[in-house]
PDB file of N, CA and C in Angstrom:
ATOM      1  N   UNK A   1     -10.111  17.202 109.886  1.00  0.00           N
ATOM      2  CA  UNK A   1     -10.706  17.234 108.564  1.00  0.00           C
ATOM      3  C   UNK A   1      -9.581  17.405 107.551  1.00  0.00           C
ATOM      4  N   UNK A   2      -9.932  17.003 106.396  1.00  0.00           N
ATOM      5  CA  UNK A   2      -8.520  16.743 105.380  1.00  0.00           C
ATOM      6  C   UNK A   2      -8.233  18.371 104.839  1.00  0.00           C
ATOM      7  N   UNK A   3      -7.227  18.607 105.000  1.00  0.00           N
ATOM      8  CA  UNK A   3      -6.666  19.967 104.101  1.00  0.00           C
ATOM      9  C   UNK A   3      -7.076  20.016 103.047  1.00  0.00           C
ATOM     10  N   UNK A   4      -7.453  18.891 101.995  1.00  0.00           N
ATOM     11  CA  UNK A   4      -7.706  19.038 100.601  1.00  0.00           C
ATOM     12  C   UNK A   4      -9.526  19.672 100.976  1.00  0.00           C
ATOM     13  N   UNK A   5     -10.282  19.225 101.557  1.00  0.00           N
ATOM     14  CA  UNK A   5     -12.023  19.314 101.549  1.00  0.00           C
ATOM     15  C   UNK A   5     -11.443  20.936 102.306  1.00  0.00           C
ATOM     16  N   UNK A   6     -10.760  21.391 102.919  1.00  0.00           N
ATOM     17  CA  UNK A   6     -10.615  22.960 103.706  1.00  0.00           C
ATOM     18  C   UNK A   6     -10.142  23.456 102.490  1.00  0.00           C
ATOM     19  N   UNK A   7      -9.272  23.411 101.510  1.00  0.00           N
ATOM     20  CA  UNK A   7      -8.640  24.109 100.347  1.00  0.00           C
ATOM     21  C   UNK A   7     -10.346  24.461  99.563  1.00  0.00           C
ATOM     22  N   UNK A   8     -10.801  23.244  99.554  1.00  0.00           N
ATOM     23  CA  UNK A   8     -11.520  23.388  98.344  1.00  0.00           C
ATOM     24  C   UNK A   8     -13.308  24.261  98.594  1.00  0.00           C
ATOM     25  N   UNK A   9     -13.099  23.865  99.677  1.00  0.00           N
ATOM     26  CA  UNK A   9     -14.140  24.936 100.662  1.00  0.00           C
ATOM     27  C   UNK A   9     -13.544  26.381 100.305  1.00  0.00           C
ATOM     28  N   UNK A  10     -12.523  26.645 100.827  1.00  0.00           N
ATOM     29  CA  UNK A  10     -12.044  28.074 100.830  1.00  0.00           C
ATOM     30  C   UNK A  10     -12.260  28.293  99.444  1.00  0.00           C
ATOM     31  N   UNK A  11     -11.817  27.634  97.924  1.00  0.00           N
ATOM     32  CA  UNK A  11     -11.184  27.745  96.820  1.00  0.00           C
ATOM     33  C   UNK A  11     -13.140  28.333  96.489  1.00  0.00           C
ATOM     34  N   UNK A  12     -13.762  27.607  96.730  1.00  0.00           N
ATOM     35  CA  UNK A  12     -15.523  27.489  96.347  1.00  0.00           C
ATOM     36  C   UNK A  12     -15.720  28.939  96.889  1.00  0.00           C
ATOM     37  N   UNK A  13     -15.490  29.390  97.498  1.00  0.00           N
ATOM     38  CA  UNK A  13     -16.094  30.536  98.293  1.00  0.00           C
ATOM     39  C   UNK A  13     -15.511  31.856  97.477  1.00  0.00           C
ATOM     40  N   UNK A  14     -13.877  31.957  96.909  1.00  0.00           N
ATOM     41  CA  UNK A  14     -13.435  32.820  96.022  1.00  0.00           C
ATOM     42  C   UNK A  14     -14.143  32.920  95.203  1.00  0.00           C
ATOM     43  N   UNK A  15     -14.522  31.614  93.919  1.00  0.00           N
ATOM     44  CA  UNK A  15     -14.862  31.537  93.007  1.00  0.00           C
ATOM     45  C   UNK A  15     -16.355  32.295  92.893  1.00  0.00           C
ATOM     46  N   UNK A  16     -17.274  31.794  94.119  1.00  0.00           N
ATOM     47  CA  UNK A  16     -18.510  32.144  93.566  1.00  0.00           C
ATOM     48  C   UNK A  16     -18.380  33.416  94.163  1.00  0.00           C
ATOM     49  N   UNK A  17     -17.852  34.266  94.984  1.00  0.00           N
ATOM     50  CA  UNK A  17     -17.635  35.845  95.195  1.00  0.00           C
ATOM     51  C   UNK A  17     -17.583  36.456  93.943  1.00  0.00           C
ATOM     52  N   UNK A  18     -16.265  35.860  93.940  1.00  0.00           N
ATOM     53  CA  UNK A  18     -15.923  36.757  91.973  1.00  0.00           C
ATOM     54  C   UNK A  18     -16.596  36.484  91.093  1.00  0.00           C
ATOM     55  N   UNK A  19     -17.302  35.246  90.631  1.00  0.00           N
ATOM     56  CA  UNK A  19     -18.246  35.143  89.924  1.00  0.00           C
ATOM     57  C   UNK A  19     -19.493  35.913  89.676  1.00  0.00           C
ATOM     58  N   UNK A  20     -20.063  36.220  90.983  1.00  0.00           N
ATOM     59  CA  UNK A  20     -21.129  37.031  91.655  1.00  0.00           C
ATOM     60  C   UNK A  20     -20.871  38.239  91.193  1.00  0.00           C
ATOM     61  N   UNK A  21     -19.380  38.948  91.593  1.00  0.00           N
ATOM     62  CA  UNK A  21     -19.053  39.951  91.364  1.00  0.00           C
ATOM     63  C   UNK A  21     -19.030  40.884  89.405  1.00  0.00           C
ATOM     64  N   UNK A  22     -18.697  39.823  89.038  1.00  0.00           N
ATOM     65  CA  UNK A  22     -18.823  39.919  87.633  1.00  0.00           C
ATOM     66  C   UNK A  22     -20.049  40.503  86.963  1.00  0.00           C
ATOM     67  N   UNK A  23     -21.210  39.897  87.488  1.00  0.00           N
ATOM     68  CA  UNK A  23     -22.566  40.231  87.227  1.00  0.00           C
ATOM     69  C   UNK A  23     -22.982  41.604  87.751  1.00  0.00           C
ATOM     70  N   UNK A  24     -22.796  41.509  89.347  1.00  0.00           N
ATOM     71  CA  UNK A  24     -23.832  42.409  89.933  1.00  0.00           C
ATOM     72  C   UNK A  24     -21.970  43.011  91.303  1.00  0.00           C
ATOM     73  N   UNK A  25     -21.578  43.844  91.119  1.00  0.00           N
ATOM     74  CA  UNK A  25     -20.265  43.933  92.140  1.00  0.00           C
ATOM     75  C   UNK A  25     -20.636  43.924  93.151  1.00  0.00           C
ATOM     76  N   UNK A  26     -22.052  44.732  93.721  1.00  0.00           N
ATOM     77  CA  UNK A  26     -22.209  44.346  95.420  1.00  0.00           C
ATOM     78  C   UNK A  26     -22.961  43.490  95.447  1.00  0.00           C
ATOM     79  N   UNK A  27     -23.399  42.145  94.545  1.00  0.00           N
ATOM     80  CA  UNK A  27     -23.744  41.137  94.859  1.00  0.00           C
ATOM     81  C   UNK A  27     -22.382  40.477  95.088  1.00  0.00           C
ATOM     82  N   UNK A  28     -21.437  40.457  94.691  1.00  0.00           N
ATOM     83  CA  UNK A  28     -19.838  39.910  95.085  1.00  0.00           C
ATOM     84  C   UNK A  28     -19.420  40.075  96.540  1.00  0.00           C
ATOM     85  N   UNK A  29     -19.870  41.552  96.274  1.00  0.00           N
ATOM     86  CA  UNK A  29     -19.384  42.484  97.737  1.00  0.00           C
ATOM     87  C   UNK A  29     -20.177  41.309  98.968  1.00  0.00           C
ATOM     88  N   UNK A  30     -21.470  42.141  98.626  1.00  0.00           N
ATOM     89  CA  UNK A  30     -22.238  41.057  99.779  1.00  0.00           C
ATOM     90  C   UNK A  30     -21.905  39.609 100.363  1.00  0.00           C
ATOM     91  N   UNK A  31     -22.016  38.688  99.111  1.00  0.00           N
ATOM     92  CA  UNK A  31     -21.313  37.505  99.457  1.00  0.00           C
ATOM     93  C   UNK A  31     -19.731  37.244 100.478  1.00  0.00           C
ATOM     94  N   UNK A  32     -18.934  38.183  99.844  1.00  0.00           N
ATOM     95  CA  UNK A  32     -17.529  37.877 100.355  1.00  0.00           C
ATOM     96  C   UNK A  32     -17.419  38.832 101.671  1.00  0.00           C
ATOM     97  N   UNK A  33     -18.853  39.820 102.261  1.00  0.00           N
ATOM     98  CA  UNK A  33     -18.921  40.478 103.437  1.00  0.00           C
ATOM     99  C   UNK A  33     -19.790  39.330 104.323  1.00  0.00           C
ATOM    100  N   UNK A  34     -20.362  38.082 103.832  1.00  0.00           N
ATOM    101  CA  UNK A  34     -21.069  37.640 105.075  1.00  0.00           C
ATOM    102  C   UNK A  34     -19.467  37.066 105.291  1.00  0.00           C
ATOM    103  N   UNK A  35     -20.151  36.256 107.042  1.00  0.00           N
ATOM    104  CA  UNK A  35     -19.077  35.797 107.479  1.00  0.00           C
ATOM    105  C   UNK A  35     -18.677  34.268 107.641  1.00  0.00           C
ATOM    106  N   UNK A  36     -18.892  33.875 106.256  1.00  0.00           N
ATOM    107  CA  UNK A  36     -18.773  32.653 105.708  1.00  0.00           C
ATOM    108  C   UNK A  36     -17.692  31.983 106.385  1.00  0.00           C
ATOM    109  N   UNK A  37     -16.409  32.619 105.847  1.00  0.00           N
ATOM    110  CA  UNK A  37     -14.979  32.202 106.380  1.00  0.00           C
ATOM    111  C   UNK A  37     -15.065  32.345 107.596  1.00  0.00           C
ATOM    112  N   UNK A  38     -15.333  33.016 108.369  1.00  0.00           N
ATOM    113  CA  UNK A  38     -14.982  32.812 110.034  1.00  0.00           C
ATOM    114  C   UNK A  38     -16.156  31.739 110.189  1.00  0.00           C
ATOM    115  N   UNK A  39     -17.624  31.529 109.892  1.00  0.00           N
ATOM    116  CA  UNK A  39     -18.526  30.239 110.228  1.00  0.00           C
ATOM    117  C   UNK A  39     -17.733  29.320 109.601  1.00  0.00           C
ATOM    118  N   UNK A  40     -17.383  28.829 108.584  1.00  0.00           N
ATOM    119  CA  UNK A  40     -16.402  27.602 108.071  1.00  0.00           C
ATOM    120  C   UNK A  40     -15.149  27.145 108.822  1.00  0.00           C
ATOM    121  N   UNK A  41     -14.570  28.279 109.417  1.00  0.00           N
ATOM    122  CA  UNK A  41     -13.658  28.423 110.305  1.00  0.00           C
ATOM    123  C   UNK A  41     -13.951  27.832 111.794  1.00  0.00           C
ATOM    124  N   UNK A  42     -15.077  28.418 111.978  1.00  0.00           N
ATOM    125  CA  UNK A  42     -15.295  27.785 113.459  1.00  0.00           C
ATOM    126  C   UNK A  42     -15.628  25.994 113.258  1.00  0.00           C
ATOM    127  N   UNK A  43     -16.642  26.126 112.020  1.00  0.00           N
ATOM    128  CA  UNK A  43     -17.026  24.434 111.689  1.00  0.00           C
ATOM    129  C   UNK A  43     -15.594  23.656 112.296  1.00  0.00           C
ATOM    130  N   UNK A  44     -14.502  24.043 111.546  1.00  0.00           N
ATOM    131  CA  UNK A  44     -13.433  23.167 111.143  1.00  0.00           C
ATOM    132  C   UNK A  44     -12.856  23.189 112.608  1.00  0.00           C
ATOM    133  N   UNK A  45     -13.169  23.854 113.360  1.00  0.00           N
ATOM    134  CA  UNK A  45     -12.402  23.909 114.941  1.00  0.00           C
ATOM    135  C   UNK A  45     -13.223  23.196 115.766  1.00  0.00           C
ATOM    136  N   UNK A  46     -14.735  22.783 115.832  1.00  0.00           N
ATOM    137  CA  UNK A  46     -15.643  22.264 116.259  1.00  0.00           C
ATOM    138  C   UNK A  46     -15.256  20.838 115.879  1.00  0.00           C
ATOM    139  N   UNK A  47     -15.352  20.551 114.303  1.00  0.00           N
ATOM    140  CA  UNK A  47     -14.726  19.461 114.108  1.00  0.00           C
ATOM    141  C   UNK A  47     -13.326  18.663 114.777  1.00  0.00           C
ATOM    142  N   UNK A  48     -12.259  19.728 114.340  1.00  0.00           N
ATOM    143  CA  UNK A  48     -11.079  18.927 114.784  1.00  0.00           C
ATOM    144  C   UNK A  48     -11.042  19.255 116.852  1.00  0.00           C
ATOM    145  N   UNK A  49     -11.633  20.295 117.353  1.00  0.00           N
ATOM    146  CA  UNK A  49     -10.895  20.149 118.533  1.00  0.00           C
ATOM    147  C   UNK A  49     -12.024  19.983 119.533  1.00  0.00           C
ATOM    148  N   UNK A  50     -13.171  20.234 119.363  1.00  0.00           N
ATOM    149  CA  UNK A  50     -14.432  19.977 120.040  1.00  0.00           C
ATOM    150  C   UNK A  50     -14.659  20.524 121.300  1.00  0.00           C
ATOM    151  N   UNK A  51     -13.700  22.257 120.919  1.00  0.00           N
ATOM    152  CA  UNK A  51     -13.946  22.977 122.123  1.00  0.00           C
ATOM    153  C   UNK A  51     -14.405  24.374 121.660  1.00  0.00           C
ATOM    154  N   UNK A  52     -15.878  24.204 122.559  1.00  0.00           N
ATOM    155  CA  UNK A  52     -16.305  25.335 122.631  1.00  0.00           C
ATOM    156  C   UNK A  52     -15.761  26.686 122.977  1.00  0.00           C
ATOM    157  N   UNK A  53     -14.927  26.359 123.829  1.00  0.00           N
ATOM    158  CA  UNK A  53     -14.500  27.688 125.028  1.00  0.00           C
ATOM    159  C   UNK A  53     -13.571  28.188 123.656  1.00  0.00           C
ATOM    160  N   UNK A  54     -12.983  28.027 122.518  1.00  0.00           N
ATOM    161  CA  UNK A  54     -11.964  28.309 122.082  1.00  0.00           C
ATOM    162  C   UNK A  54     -12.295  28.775 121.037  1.00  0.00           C
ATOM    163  N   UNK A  55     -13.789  28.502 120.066  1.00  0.00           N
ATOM    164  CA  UNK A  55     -14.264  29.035 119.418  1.00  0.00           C
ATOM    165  C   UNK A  55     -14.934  30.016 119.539  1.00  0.00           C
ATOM    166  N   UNK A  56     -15.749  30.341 120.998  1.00  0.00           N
ATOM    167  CA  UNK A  56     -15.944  31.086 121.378  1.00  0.00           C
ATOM    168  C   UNK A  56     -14.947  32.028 121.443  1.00  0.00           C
ATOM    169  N   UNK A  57     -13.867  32.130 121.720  1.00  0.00           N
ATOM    170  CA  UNK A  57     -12.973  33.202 121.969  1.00  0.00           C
ATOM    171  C   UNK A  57     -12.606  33.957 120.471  1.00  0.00           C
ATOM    172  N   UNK A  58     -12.368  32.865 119.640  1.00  0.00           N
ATOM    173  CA  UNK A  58     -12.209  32.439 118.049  1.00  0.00           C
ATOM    174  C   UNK A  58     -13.141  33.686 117.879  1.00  0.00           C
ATOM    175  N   UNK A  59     -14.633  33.668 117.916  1.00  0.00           N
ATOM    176  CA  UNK A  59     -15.679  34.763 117.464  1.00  0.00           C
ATOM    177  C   UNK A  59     -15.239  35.872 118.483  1.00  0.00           C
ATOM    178  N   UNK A  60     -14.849  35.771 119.313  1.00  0.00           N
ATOM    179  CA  UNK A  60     -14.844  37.339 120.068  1.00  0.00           C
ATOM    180  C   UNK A  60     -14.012  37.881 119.224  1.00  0.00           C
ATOM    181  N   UNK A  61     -12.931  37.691 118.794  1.00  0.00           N
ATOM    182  CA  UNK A  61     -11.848  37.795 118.587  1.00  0.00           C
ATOM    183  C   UNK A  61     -11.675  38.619 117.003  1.00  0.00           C
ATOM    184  N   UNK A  62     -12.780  37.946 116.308  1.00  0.00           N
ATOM    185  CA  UNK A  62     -12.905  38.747 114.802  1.00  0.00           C
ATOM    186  C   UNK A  62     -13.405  40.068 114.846  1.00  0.00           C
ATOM    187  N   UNK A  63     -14.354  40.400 115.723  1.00  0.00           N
ATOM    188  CA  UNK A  63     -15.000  42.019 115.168  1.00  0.00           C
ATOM    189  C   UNK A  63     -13.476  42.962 115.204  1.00  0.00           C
ATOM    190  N   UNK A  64     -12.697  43.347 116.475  1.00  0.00           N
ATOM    191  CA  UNK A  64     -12.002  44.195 116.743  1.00  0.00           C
ATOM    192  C   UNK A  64     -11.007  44.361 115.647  1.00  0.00           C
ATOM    193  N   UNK A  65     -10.348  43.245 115.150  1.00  0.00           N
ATOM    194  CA  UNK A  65      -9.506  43.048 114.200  1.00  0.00           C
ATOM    195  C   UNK A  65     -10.233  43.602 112.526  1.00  0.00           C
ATOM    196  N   UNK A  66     -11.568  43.830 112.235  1.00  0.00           N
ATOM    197  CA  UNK A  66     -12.304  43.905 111.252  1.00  0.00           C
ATOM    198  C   UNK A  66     -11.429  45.217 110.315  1.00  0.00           C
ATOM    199  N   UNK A  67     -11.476  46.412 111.213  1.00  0.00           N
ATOM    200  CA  UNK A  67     -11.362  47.811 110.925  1.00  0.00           C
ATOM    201  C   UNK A  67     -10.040  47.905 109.977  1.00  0.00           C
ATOM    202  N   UNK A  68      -9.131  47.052 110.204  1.00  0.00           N
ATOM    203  CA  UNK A  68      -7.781  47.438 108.906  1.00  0.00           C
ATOM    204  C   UNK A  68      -8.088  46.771 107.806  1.00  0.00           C
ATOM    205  N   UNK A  69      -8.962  46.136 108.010  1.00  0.00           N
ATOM    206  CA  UNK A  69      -9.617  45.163 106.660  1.00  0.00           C
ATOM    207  C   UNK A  69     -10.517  46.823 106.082  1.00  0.00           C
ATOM    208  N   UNK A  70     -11.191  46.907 106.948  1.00  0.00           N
ATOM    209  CA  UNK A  70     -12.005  48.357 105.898  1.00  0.00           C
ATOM    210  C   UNK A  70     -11.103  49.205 105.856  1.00  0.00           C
ATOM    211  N   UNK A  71     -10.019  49.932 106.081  1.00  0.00           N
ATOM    212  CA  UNK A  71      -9.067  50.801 105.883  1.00  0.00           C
ATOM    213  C   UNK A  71      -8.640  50.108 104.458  1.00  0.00           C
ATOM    214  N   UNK A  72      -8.751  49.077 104.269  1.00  0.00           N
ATOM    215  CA  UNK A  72      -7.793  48.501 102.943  1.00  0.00           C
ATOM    216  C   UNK A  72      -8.876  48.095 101.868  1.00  0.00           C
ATOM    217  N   UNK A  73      -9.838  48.368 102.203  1.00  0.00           N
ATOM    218  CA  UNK A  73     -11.212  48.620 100.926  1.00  0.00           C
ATOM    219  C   UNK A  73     -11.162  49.813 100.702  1.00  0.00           C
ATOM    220  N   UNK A  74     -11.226  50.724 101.222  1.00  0.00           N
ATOM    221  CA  UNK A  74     -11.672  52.147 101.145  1.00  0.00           C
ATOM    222  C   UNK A  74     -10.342  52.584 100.706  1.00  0.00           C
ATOM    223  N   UNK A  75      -9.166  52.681 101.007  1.00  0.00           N
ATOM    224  CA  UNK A  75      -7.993  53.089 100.770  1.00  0.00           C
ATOM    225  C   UNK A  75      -8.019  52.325  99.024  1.00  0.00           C
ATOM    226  N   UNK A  76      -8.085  51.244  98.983  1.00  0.00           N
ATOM    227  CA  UNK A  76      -7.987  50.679  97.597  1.00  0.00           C
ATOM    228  C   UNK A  76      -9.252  51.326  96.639  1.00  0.00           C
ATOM    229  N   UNK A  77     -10.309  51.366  96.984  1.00  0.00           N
ATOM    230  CA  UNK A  77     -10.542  51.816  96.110  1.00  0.00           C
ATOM    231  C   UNK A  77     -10.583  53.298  95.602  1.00  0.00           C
ATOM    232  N   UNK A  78     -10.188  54.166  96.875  1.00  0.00           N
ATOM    233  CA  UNK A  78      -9.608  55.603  96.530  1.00  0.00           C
ATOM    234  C   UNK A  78      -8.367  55.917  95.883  1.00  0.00           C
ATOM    235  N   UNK A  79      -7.596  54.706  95.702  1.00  0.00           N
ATOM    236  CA  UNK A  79      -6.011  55.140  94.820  1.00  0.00           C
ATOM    237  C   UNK A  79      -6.402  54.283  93.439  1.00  0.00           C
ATOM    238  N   UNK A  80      -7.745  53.371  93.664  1.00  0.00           N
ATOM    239  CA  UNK A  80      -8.038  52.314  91.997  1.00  0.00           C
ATOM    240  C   UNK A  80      -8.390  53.985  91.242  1.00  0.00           C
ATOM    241  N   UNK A  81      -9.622  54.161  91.918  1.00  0.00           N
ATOM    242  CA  UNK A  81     -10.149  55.611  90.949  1.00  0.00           C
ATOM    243  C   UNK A  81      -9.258  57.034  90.704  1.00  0.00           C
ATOM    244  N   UNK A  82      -8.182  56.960  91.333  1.00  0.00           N
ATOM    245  CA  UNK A  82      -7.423  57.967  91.281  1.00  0.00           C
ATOM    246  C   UNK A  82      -6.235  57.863  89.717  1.00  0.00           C
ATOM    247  N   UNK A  83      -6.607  56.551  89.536  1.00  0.00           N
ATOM    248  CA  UNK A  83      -5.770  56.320  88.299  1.00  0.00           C
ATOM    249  C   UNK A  83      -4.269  56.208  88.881  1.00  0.00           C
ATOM    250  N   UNK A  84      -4.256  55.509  89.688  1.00  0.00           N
ATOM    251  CA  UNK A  84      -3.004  54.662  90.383  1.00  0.00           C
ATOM    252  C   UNK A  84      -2.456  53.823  89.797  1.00  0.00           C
ATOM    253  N   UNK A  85      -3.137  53.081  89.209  1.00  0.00           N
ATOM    254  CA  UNK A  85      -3.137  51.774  88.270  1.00  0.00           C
ATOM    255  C   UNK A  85      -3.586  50.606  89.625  1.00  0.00           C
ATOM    256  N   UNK A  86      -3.910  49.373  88.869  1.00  0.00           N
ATOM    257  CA  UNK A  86      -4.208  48.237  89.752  1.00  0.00           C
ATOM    258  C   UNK A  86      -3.368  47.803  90.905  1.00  0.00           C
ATOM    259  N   UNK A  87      -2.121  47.689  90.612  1.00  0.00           N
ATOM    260  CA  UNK A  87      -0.880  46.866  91.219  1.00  0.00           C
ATOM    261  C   UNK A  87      -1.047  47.720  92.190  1.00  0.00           C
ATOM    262  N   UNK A  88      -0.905  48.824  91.752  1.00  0.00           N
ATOM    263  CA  UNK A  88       0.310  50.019  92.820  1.00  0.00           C
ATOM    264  C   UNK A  88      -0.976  49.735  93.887  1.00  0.00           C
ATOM    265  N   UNK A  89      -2.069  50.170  93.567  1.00  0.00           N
ATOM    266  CA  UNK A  89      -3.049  50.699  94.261  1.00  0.00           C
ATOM    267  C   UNK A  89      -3.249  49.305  95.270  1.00  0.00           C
ATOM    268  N   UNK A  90      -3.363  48.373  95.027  1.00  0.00           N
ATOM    269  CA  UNK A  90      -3.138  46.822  95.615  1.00  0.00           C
ATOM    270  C   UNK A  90      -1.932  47.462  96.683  1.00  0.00           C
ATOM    271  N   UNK A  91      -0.739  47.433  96.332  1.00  0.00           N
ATOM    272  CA  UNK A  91       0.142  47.204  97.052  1.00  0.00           C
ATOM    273  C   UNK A  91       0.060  48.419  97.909  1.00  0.00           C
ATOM    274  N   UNK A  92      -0.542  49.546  97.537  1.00  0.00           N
ATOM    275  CA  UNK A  92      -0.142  51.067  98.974  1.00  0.00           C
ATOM    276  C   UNK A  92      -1.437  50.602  99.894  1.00  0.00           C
ATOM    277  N   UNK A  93      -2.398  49.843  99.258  1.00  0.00           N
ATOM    278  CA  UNK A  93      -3.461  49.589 100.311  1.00  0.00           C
ATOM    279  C   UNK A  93      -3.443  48.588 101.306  1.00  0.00           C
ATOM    280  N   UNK A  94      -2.838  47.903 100.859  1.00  0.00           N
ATOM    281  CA  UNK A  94      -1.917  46.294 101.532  1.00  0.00           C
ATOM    282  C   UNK A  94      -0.993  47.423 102.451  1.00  0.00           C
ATOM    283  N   UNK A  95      -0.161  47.912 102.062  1.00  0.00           N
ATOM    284  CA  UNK A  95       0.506  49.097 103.357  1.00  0.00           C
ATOM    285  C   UNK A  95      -0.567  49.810 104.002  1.00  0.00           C
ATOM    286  N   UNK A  96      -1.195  50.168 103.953  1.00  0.00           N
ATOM    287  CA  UNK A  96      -2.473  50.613 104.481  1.00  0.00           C
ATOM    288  C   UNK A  96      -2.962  49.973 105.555  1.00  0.00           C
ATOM    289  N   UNK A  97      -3.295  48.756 105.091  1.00  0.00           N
ATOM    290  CA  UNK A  97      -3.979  47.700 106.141  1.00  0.00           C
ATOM    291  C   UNK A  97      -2.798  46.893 106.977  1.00  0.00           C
ATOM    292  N   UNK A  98      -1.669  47.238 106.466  1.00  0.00           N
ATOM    293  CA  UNK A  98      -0.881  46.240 107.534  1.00  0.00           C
ATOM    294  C   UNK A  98      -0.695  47.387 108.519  1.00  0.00           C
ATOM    295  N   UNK A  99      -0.129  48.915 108.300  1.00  0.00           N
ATOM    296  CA  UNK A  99       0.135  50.120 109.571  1.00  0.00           C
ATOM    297  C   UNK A  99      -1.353  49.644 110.005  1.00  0.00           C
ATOM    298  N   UNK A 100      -2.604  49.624 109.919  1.00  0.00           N
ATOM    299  CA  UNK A 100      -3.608  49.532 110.694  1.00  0.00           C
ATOM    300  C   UNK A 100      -3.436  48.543 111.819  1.00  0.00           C
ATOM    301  N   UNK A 101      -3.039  47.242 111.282  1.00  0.00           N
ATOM    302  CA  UNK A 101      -2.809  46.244 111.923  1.00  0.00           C
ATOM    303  C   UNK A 101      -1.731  46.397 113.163  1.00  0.00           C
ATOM    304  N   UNK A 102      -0.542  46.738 112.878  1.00  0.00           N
ATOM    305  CA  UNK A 102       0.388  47.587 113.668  1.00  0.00           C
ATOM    306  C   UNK A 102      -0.084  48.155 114.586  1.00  0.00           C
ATOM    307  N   UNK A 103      -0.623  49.423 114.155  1.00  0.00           N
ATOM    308  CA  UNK A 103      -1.402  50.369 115.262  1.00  0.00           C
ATOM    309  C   UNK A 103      -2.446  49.977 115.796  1.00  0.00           C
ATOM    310  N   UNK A 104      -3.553  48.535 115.619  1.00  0.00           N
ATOM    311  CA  UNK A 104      -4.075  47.935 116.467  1.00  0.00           C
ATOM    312  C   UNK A 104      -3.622  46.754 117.383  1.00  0.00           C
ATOM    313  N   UNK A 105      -2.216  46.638 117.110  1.00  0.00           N
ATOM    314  CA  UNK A 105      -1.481  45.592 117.664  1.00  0.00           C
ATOM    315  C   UNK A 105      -0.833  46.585 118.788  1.00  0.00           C
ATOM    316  N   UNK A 106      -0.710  47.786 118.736  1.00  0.00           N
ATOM    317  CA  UNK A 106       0.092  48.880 119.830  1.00  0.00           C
ATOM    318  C   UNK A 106      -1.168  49.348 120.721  1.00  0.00           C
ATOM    319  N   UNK A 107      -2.178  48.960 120.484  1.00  0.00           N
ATOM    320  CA  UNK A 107      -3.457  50.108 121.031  1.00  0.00           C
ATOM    321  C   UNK A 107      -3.430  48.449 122.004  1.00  0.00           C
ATOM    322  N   UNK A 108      -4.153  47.579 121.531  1.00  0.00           N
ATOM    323  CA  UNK A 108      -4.333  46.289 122.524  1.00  0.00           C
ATOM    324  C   UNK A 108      -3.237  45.980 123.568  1.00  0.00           C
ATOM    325  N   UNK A 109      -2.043  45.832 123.165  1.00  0.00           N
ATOM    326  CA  UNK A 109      -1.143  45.808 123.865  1.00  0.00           C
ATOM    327  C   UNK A 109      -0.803  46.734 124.909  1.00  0.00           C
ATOM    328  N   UNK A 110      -1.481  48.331 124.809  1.00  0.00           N
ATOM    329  CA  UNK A 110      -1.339  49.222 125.506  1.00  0.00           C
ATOM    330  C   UNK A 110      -2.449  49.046 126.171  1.00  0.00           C
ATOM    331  N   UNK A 111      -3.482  48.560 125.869  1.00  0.00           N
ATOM    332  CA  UNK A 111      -5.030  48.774 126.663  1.00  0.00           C
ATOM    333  C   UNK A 111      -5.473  48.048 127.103  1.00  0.00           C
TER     334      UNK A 111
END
């Protein structure tokens, strides 16, 4: 499938999150919590490689990884309200979620 129709898929899916978000924030929230991107994701692997066994693995594969993604919501928005300012609070939560990532990359590897 062409990179430009995958850009513009992905690009559609920002837009109407934040859009959403503007109005109603956990109507944003909601939207950008279903699991749009990983179903679009699998589409595009169905399409180009027409293997099941791999998308399948593809979905096993997202829940475990989920948890440094919520470490880096919750962390962000406890240093936004703390009067961190935007950036900073972006960037210590982005450190946040990557040690998560780390320390779930040491736990799998160990287990």
């Amino acid at each position: 499938m062409s990179y430009i129709i995958k850009t513009i898929l992905a690009a559609l899916l920002i837009v109407v999150s934040s859009e959403a978000a503007k109005r109603s924030p956990s109507m944003g929230a909601l939207i950008i919590s279903l699991p749009l991107t990983s179903m679009i994701a699998m589409c595009f692997l169905y399409y180009d490689l027409r293997d099941t066994g791999k998308i399948a693995e593809f979905a096993r594969s997202v829940p475990p990884v989920l948890l440094p993604s919520v470490v880096f919501f919750y962390g962000f928005s406890f240093l936004v309200e703390s009067h961190m300012g935007f950036v900073m609070a972006m960037v210590l939560a982005t450190g946040l979620m990557l040690g998560g990532y780390g320390v779930f990359l040491m736990v799998s590897r160990n287990g």
